[in-house]
C-alpha atoms as a PDB file:
ATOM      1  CA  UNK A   1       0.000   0.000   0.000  1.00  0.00           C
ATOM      2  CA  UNK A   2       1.706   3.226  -1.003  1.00  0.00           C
ATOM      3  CA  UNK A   3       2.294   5.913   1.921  1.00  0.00           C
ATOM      4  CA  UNK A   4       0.117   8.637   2.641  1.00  0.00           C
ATOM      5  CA  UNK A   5      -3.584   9.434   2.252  1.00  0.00           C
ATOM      6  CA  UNK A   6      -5.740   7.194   0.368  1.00  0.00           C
ATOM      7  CA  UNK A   7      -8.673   7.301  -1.902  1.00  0.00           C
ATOM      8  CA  UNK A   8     -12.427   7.499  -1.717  1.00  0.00           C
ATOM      9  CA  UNK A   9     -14.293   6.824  -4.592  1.00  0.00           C
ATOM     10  CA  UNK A  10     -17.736   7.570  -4.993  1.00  0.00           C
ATOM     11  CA  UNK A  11     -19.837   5.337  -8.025  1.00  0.00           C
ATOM     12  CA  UNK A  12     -23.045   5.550  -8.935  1.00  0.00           C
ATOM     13  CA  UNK A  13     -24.913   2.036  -9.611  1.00  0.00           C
ATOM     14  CA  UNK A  14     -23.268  -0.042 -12.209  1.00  0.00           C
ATOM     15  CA  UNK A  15     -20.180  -1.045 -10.606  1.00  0.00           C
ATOM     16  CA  UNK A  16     -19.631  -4.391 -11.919  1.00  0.00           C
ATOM     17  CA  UNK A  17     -20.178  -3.362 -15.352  1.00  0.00           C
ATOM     18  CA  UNK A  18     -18.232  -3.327 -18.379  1.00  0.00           C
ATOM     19  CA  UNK A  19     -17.984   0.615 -18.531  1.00  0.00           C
ATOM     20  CA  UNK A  20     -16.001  -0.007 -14.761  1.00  0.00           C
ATOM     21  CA  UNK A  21     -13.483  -2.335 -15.549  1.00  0.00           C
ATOM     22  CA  UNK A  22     -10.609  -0.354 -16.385  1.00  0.00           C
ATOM     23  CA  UNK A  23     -11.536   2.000 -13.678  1.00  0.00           C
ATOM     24  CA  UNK A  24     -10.956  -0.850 -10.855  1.00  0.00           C
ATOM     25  CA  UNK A  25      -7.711  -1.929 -12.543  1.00  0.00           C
ATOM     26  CA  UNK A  26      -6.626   1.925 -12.156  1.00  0.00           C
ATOM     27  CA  UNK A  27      -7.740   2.313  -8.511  1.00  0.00           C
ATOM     28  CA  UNK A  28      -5.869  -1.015  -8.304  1.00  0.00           C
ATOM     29  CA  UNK A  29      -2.687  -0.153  -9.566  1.00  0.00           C
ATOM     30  CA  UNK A  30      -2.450   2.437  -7.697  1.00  0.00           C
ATOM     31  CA  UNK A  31      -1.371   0.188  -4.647  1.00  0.00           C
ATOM     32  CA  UNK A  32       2.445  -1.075  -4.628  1.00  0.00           C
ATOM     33  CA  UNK A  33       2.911  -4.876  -4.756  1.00  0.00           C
ATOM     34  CA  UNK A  34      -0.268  -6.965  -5.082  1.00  0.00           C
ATOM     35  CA  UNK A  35      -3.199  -5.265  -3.542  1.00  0.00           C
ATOM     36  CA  UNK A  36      -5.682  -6.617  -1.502  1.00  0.00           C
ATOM     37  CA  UNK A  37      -9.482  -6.203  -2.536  1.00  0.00           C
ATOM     38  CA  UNK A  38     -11.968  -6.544  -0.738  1.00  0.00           C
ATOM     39  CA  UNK A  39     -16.011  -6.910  -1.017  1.00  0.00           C
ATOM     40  CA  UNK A  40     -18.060  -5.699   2.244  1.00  0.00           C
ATOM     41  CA  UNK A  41     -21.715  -7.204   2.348  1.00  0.00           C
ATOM     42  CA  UNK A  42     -22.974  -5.002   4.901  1.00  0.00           C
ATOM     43  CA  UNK A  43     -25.591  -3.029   2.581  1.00  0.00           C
ATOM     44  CA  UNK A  44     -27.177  -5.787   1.470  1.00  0.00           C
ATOM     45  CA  UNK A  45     -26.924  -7.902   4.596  1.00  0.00           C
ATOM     46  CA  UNK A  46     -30.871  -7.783   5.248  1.00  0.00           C
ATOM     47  CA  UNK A  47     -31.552  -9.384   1.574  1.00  0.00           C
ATOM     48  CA  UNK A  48     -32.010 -13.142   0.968  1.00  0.00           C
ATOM     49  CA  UNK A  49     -29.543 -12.719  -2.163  1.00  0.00           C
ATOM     50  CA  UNK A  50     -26.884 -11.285  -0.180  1.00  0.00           C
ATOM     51  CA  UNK A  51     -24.566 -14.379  -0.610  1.00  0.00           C
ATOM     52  CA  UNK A  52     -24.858 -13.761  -4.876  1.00  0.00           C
ATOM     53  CA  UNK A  53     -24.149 -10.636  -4.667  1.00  0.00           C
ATOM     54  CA  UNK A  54     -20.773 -11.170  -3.009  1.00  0.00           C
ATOM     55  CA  UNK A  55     -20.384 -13.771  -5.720  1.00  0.00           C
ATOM     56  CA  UNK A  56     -21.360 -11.944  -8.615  1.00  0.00           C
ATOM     57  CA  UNK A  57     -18.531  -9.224  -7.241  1.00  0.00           C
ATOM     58  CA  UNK A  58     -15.936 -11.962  -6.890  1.00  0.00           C
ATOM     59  CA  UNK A  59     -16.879 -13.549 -10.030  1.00  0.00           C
ATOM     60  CA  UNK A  60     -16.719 -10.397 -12.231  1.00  0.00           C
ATOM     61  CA  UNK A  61     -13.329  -9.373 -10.579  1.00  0.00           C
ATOM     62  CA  UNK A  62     -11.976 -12.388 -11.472  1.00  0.00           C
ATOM     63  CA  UNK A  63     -13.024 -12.646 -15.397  1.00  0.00           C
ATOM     64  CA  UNK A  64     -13.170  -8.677 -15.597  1.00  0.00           C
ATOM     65  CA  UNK A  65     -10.638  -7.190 -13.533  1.00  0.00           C
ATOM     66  CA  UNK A  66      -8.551 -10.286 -13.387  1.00  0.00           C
ATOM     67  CA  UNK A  67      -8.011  -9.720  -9.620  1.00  0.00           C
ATOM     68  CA  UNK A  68      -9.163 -11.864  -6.248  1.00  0.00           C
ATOM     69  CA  UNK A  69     -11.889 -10.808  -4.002  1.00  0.00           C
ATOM     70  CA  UNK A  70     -12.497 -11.373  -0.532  1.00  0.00           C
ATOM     71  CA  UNK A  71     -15.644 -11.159   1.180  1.00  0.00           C
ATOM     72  CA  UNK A  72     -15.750  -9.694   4.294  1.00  0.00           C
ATOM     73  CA  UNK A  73     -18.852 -10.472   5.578  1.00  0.00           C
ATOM     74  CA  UNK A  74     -20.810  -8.355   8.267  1.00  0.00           C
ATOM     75  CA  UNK A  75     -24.676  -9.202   7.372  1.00  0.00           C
ATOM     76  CA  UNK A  76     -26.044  -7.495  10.729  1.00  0.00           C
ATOM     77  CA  UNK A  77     -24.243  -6.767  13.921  1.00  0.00           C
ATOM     78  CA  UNK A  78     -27.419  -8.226  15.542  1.00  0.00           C
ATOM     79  CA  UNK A  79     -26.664 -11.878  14.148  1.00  0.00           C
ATOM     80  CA  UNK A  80     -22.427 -12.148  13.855  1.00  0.00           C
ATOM     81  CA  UNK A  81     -20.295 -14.050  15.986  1.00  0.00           C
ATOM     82  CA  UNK A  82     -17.774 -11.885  17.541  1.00  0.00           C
ATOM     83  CA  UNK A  83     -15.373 -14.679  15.445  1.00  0.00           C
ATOM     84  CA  UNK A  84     -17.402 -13.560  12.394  1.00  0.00           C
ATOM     85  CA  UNK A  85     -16.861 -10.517  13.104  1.00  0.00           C
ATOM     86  CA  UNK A  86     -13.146 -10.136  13.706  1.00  0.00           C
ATOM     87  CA  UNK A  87     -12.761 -12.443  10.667  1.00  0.00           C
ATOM     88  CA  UNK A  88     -14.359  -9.320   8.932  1.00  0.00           C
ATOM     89  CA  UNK A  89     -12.252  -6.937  10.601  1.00  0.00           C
ATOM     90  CA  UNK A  90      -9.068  -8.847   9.845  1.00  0.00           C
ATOM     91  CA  UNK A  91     -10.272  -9.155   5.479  1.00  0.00           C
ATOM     92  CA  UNK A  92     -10.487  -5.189   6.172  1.00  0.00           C
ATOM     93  CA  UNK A  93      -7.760  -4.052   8.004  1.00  0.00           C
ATOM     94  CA  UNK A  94      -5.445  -6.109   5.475  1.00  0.00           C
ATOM     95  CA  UNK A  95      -7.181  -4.594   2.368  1.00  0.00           C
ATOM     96  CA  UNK A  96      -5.479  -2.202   0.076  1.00  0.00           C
ATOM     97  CA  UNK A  97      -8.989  -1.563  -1.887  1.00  0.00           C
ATOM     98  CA  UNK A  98     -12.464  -2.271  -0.450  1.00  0.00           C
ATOM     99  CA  UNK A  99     -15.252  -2.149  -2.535  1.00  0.00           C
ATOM    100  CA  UNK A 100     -19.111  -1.989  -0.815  1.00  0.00           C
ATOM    101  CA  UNK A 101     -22.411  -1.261  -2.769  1.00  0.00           C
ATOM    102  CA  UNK A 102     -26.197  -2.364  -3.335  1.00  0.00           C
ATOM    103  CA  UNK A 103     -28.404  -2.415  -0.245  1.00  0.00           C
ATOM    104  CA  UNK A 104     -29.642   0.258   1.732  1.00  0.00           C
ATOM    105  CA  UNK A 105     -27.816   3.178   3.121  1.00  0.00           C
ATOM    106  CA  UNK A 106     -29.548   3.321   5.869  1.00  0.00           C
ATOM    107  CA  UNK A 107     -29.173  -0.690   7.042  1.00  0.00           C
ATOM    108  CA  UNK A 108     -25.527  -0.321   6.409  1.00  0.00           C
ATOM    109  CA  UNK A 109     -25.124   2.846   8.757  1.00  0.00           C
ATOM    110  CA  UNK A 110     -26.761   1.328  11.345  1.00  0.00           C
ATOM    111  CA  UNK A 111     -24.803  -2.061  11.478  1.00  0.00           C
ATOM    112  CA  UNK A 112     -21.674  -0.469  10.984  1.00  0.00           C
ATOM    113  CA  UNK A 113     -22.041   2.332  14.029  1.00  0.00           C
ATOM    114  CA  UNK A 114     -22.202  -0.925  16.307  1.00  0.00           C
ATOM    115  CA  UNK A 115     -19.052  -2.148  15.097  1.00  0.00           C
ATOM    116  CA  UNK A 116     -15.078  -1.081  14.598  1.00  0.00           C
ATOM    117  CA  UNK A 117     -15.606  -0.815  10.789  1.00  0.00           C
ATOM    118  CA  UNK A 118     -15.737   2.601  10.418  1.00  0.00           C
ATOM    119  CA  UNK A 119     -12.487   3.337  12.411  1.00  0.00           C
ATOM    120  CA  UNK A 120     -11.248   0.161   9.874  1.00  0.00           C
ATOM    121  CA  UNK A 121     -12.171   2.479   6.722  1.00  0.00           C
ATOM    122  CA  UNK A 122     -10.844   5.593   7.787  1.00  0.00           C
ATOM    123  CA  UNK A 123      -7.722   3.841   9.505  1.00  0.00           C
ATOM    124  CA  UNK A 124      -7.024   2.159   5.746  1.00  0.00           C
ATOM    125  CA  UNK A 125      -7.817   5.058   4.179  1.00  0.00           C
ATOM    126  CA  UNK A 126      -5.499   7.273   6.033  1.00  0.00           C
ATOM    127  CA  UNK A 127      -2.823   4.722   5.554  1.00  0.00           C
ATOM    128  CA  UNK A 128      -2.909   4.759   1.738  1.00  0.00           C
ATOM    129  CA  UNK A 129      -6.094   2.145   1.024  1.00  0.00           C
ATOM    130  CA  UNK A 130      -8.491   2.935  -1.613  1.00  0.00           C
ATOM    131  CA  UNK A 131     -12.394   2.660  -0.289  1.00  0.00           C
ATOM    132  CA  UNK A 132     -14.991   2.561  -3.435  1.00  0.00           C
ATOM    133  CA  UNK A 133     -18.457   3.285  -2.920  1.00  0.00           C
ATOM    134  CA  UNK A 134     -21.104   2.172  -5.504  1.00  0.00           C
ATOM    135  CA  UNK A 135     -24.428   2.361  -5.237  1.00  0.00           C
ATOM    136  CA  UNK A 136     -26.419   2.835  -2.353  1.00  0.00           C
ATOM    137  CA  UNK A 137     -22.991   2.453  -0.204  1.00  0.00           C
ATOM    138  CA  UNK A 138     -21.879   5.663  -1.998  1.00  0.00           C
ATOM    139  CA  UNK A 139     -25.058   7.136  -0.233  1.00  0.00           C
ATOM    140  CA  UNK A 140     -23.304   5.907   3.505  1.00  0.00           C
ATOM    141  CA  UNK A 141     -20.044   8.127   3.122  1.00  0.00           C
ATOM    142  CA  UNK A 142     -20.742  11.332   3.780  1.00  0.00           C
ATOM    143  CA  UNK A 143     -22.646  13.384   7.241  1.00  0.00           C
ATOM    144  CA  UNK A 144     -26.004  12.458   6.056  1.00  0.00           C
ATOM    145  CA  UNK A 145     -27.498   9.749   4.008  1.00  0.00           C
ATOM    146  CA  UNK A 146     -30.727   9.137   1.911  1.00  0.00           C
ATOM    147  CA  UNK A 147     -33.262   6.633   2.993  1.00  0.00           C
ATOM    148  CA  UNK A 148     -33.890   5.354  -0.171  1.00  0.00           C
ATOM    149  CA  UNK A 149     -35.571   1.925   0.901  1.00  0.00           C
ATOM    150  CA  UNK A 150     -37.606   3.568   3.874  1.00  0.00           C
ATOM    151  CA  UNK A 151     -38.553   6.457   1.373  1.00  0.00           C
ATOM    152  CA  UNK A 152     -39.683   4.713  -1.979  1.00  0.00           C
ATOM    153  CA  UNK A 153     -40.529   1.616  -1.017  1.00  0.00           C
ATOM    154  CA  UNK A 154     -41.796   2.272   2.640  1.00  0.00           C
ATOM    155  CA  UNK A 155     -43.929   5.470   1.803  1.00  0.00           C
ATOM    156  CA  UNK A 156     -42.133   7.747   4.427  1.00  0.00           C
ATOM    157  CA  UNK A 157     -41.594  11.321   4.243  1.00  0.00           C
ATOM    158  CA  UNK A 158     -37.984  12.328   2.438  1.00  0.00           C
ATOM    159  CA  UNK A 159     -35.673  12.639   5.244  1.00  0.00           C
ATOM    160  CA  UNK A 160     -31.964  12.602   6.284  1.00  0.00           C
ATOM    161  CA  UNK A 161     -30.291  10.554   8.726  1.00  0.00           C
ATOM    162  CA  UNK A 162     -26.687  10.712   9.961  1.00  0.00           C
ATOM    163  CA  UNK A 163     -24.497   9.164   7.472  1.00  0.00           C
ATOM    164  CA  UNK A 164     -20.999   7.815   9.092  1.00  0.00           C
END
């Protein structure tokens, strides 16, 4: 991981498309030696596909990107081990590049605030790491965040909550 400050990288949906490829290979190379990627589940940790969408990330960095991805995994601080957990923690604090996207914003907030990852991001981030956010992960980032799923698909009132 090169010294210094790090990257974040905000992406809209579409991620894992074509269009993105060379874009991940660039955010890639920017580490020294063989980076480390990573896929966090977190914003889609409340879905029943949650476990293909970590696949379908692995799978098209491998035939895309022609890079490994790990998973770390942290579905819902309500249900992980604290082994689970630290396994997470471990995948992240080792990454050079961590990638999170679909879910909702506001599901991911609120597992993460009970746990150590956000000190993880901004510790890697600080320390040279490159943090991509796609999708409704890029909504997570800033001091507020959207509720999209609560909004459009709940009926509530538009709204802000605190982002991390």
């Amino acid at each position: 991981m090169p010294s210094g400050k790090g990257m974040i990288v905000l992406m809209g949906s579409g991620e894992l498309t074509a269009t993105m490829v060379e874009v991940h290979k660039e955010l890639l190379g920017r580490a020294t030696a063989v980076p480390k990627a990573v896929f966090l589940d977190t914003p889609a940790g409340f879905q029943l596909n949650v476990d293909q969408i970590s696949k379908k990330a692995q799978d098209y960095f491998k035939a895309h990107v022609q890079h490994s991805l790990s998973v770390a995994s942290f579905k819902s601080h309500e249900t992980i081990t604290p082994y689970e957990a630290e396994q997470a923690y471990v995948l992240l604090r080792e990454a050079d590049f961590v990638l999170i996207g679909p879910g909702s914003p506001t599901y991911a907030v609120r597992q993460w605030q009970q746990s150590s990852i956000p000190k993880i991001l901004i510790s890697r981030i600080q320390e040279g790491g490159c943090l991509v956010a796609a999708s409704a992960a890029a909504l997570t980032v800033g001091r507020f965040t959207l509720p999209v799923y609560e909004i459009y698909k709940v009926g509530r009132e538009l709204h802000w909550v605190d982002g991390m």
